[in-house]
Protein backbone atom coordinates (compact mmCIF):
# COMPACT_ATOMS: atom_id res chain seq x y z
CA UNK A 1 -7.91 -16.57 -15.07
CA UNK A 2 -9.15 -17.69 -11.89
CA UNK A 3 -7.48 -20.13 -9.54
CA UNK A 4 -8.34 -23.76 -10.21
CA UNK A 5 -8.89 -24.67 -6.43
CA UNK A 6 -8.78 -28.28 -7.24
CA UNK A 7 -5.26 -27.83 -8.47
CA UNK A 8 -2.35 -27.89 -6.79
CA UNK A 9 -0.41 -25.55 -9.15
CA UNK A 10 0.44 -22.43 -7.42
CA UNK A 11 -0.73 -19.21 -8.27
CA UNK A 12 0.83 -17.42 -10.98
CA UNK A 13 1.75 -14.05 -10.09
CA UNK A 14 2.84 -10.64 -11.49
CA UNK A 15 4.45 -7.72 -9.90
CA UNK A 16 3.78 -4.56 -10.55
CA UNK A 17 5.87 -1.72 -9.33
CA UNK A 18 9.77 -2.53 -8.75
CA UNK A 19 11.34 -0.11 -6.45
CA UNK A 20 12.95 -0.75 -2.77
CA UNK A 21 9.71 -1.83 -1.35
CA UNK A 22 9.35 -4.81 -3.84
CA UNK A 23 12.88 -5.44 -3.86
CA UNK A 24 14.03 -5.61 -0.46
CA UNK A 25 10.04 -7.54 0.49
CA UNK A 26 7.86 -8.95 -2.17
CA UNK A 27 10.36 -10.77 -4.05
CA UNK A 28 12.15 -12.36 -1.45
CA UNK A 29 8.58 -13.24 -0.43
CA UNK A 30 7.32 -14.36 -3.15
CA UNK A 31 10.53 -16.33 -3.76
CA UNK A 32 10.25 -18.39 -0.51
CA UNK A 33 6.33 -19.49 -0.97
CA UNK A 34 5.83 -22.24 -2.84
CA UNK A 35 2.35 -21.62 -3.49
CA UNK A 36 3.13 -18.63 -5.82
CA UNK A 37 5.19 -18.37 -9.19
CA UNK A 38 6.03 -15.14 -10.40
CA UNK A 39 5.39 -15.18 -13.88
CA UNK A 40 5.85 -10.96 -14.87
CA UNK A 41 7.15 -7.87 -13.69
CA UNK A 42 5.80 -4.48 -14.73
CA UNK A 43 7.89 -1.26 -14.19
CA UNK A 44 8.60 1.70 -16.38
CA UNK A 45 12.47 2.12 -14.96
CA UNK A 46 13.44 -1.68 -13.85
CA UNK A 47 13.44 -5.37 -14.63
CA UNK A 48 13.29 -8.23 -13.01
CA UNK A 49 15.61 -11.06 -13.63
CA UNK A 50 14.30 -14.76 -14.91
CA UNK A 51 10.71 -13.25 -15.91
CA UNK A 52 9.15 -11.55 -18.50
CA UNK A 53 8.83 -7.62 -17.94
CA UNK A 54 6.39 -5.20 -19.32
CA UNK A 55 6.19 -1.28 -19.09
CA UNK A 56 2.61 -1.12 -17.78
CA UNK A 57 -0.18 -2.95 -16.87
CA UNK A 58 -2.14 -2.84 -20.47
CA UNK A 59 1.11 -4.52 -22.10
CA UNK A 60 1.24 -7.13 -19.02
CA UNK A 61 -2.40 -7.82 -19.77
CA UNK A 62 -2.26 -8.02 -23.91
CA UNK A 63 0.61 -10.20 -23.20
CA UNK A 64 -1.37 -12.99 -22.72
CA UNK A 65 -0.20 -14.59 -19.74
CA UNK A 66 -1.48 -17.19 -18.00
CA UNK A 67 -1.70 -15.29 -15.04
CA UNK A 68 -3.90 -15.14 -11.75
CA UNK A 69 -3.11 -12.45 -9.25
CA UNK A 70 -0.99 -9.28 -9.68
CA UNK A 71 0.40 -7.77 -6.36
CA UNK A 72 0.56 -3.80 -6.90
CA UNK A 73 3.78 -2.35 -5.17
CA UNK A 74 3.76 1.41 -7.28
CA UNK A 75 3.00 4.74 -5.43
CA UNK A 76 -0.33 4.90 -4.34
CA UNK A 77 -1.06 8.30 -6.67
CA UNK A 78 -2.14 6.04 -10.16
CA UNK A 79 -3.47 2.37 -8.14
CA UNK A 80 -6.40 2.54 -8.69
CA UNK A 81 -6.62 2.27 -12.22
CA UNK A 82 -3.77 -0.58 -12.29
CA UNK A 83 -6.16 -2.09 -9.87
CA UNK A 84 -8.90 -1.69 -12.42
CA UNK A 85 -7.31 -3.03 -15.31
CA UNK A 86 -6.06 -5.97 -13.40
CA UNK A 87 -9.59 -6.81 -12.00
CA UNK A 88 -11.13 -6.68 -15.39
CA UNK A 89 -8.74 -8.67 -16.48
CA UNK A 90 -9.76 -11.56 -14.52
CA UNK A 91 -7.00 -11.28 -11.96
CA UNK A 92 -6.74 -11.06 -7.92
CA UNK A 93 -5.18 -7.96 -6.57
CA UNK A 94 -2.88 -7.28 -3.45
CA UNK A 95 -1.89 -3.69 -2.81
CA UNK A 96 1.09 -2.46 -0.56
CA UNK A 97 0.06 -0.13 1.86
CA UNK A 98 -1.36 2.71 1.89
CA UNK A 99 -4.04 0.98 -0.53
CA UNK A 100 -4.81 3.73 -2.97
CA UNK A 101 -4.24 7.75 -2.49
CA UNK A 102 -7.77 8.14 -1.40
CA UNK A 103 -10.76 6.73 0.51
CA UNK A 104 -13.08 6.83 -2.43
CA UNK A 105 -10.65 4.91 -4.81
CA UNK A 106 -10.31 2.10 -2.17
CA UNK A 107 -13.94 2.08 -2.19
CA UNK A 108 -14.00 2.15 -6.08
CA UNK A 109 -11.46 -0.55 -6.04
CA UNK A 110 -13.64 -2.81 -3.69
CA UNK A 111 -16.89 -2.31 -5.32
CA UNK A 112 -14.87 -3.43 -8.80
CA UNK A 113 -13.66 -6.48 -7.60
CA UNK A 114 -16.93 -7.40 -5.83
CA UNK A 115 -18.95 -7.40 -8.96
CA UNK A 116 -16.24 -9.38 -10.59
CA UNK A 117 -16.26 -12.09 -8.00
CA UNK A 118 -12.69 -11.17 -7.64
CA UNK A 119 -10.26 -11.53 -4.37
CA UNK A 120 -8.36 -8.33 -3.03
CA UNK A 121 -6.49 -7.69 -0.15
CA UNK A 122 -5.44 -4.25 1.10
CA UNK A 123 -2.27 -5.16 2.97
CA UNK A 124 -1.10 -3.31 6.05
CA UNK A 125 2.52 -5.49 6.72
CA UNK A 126 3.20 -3.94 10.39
CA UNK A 127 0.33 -5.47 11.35
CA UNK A 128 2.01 -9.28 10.58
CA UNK A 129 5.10 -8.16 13.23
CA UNK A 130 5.52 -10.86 15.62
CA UNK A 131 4.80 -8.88 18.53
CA UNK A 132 1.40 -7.23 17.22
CA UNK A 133 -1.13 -10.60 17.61
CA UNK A 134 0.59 -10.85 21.02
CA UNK A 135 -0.34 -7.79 22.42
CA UNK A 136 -3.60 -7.83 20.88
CA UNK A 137 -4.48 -10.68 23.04
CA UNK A 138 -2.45 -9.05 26.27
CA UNK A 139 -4.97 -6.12 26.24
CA UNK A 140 -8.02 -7.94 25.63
CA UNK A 141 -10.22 -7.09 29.11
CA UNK A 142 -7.70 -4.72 30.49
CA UNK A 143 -8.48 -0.85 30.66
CA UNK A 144 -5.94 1.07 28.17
CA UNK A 145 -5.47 5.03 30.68
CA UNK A 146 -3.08 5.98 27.51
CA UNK A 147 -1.40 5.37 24.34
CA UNK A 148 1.76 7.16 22.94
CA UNK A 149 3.03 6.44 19.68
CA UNK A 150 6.76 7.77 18.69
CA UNK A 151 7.55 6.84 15.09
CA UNK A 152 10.66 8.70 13.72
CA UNK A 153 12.70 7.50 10.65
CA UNK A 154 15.09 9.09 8.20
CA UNK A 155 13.33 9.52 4.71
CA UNK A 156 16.91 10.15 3.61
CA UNK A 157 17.57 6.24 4.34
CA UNK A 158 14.54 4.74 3.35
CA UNK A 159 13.11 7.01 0.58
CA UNK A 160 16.84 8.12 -1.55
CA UNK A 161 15.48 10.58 -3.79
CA UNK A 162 12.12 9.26 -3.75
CA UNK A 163 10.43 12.65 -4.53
CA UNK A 164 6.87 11.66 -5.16
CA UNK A 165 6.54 10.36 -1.54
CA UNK A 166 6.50 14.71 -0.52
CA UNK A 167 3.79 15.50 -3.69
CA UNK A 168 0.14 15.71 -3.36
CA UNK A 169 -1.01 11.85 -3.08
CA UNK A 170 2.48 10.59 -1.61
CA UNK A 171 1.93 11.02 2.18
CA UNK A 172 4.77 12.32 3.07
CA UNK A 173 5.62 11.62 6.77
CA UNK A 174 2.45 9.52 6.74
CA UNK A 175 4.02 6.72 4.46
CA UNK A 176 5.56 5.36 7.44
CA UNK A 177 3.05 7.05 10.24
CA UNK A 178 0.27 5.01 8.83
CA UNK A 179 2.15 1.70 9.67
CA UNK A 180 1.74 2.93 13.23
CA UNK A 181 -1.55 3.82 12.96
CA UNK A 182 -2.36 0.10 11.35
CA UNK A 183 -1.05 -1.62 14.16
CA UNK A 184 -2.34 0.84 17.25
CA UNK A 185 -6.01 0.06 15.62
CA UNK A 186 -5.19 -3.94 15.37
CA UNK A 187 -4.13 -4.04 19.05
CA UNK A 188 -6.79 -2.00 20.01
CA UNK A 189 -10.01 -2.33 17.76
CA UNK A 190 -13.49 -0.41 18.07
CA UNK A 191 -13.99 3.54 17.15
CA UNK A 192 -10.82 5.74 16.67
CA UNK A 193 -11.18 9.32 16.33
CA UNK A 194 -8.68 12.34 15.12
CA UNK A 195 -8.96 15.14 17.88
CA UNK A 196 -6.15 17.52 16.21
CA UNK A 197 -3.60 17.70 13.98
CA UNK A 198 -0.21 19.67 13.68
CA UNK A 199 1.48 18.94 10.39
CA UNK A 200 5.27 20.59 9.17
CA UNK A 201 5.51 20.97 5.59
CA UNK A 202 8.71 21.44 3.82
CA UNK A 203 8.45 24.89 1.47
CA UNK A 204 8.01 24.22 -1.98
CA UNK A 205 6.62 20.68 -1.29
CA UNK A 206 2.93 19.16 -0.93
CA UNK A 207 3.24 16.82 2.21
CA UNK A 208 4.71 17.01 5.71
CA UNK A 209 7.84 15.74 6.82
CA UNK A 210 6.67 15.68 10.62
CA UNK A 211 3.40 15.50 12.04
CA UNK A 212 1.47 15.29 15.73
CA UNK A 213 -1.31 14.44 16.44
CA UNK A 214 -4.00 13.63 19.47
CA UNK A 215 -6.43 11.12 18.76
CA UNK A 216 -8.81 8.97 20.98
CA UNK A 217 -9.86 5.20 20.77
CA UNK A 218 -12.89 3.66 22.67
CA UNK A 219 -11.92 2.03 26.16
CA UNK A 220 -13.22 -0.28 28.60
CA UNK A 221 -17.48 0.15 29.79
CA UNK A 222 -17.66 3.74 27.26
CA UNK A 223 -13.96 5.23 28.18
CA UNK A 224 -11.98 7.09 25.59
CA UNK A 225 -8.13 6.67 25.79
CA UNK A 226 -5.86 9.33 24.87
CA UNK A 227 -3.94 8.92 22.37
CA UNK A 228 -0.69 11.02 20.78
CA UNK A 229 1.81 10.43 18.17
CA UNK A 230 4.47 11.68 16.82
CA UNK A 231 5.99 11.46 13.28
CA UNK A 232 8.95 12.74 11.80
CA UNK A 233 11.09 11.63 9.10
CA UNK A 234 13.83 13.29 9.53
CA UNK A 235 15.15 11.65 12.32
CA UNK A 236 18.78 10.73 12.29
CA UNK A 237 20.71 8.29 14.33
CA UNK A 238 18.55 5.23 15.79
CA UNK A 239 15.39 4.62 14.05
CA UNK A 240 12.62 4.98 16.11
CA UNK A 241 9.37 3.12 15.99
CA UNK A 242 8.01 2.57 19.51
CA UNK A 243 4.25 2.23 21.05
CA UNK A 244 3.47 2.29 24.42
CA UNK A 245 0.32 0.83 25.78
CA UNK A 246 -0.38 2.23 29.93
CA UNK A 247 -2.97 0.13 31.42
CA UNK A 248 -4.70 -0.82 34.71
CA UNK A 249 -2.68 -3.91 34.56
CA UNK A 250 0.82 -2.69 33.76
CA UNK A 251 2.56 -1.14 30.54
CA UNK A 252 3.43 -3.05 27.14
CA UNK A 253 5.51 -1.76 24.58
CA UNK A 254 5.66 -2.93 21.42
CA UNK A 255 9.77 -1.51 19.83
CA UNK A 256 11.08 -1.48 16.38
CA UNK A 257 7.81 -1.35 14.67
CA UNK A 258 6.36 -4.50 16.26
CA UNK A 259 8.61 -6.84 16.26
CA UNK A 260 9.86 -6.26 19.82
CA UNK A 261 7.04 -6.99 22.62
CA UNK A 262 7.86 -6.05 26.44
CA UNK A 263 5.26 -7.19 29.00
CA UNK A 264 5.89 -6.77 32.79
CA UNK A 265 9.87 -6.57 31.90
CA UNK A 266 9.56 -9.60 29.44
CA UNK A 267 10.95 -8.75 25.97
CA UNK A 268 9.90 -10.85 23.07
CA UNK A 269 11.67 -10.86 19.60
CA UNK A 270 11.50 -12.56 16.57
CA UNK A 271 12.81 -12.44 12.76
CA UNK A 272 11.26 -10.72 10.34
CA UNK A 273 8.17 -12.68 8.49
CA UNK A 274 5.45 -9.92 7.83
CA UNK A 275 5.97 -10.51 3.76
CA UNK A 276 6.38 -14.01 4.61
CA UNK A 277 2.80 -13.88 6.30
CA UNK A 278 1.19 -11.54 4.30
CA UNK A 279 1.48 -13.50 0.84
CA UNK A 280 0.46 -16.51 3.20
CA UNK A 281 -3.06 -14.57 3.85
CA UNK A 282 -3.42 -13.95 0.25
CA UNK A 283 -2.94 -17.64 -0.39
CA UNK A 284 -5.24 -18.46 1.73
CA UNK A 285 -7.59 -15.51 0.49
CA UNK A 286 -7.14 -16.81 -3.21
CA UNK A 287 -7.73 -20.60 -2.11
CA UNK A 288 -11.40 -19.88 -0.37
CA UNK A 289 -12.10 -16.81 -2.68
CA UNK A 290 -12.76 -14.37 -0.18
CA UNK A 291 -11.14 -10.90 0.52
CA UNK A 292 -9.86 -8.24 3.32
CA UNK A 293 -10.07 -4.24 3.07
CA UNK A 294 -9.81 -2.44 5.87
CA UNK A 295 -9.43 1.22 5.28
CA UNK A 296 -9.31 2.34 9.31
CA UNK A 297 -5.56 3.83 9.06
CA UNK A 298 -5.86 5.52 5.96
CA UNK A 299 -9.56 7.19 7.13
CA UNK A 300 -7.01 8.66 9.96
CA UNK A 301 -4.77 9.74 7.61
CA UNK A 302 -7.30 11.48 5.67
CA UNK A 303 -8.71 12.73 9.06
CA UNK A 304 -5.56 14.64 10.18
CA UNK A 305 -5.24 16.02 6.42
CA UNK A 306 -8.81 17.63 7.33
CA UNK A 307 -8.76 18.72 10.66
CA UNK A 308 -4.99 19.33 10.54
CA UNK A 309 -3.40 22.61 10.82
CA UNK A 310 -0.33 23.27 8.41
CA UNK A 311 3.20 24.91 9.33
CA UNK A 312 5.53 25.64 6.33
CA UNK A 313 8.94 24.97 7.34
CA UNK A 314 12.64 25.68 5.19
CA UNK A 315 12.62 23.86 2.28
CA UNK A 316 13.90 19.79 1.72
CA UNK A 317 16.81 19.02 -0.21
CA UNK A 318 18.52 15.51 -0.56
């Protein structure tokens, strides 16, 4: 059912999906916006409390609810067809990052909803850090010489047993590299290439735990700016999720996956609010019917998969 923009009911909302990501984000989200109700929740191994939960998206749908939007938190391997049924069903869609498992299903995704006159928004959350619009505007007119990227986290901490993210589909090291990559192209926009690719893959498993890569972004009057990054996910101790920005005009870093901006020896911090500001977009996407795809760090991804080289190392246990 579409949104009656006249109205000033808020949207009614299902969740689809209910692992750590939905728990520890979306809800809470969700929860603290007044223009959204959460009407549903659809997961095949969890509930959520106070609403009405379904095993899949075809019982959600046969329900009957009174719904508008669905926001799609489950593995990207299987989205697009959630995303489907949802958009023939007359719904909205938002979809955690990475969007879908492949290029082609995004675009599948996006043609569906634009023939049904319906809004979706493929979500990139590091991109709503506080420090991220901040340095955006920084670098605007400057000349970028370099850009290193250094994002290492412990899968063991934020994946527990979370198998599917090391299949075919699941990313691997690139579930969290890709947040990187979705803020390096927001700071600095225009045409960003993969030069090479060195991915470590865990025997017996489908997707790397650690990755490097060189890649290039247009500069100032033609330039291209070198750019490296490392990922690993099996980094222990202090998480790591640091970009550093060497210009003509000084250095900015942006720390703990955006949130922390340094400028000339100025450090700028502030809470958490991507969630916060991401279901505030949607709101506003909903409201004036209009929608945002942007597929840039998941063509990278796909990139490095294709021009990557591939180094089987011991096998990953939990």
């Amino acid at each position: 059912m579409a949104v009656d923009l006249s109205s000033p009911k808020p949207i009614r909302l299902a969740i689809v999906g209910i692992g750590k990501i939905a728990r520890d984000q979306h809800l809470p989200a969700i929860a603290q916006d007044p223009r959204f109700e959460l009407v549903a929740a659809v997961s095949r191994n969890a509930v959520v409390d106070g609403v009405a939960n379904y095993r899949d998206i075809a019982e959600l749908v046969a329900a009957g609810h009174d719904l508008d939007a669905v926001s799609l938190c489950t593995p990207p391997v299987g989205r697009a067809e959630i995303a489907m049924v949802a958009i023939d069903a007359g719904l909205d869609v938002m979809m955690e990052k990475p969007p879908a498992a492949t290029l082609s299903e995004v675009a599948r995704i996006e043609a569906h909803a634009v023939a049904a006159g319906r809004t979706l928004f493929a979500t990139w959350h590091s991109r709503e850090a506080a420090g991220v619009a901040p340095a955006r505007q920084w670098l605007e007119g400057r000349r970028v010489e370099r850009v290193t990227i250094d994002w290492r986290e412990d899968i063991r901490r934020w994946h527990p047993g979370q198998d599917w993210i090391l299949e075919a589909g699941g990313f691997g090291v690139f579930d969290p590299g890709i947040n990187a990559l979705s803020i390096a192209t927001e700071i600095l926009p225009g045409g960003w290439t993969v030069d090479d690719a060195e991915m470590h893959v865990p025997e017996g498993r489908m997707s790397p735990l650690a990755a490097d890569l060189r890649l290039s972004c247009d500069g100032l009057a033609g330039a291209r700016v070198p750019v490296t990054a490392a990922f690993d996910f099996l980094h222990e101790g202090p998480q790591q999720w640091d970009i550093v920005v060497d210009t003509d005009g000084g250095r900015l870093t942006l720390r703990m996956g955006g949130s922390v901006l340094e400028v000339d020896g100025q450090v700028s911090e502030a809470p958490d609010a991507e969630y916060a500001r991401l279901y505030g977009k949607f709101a506003e996407l909903v409201r004036t019917r209009a929608s945002a795809v942007d597929v840039t760090p998941l063509r990278l991804v796909a990139d490095a998969f294709l021009v990557g080289r591939r180094t089987i190392v011991p096998a990953f246990a939990w």
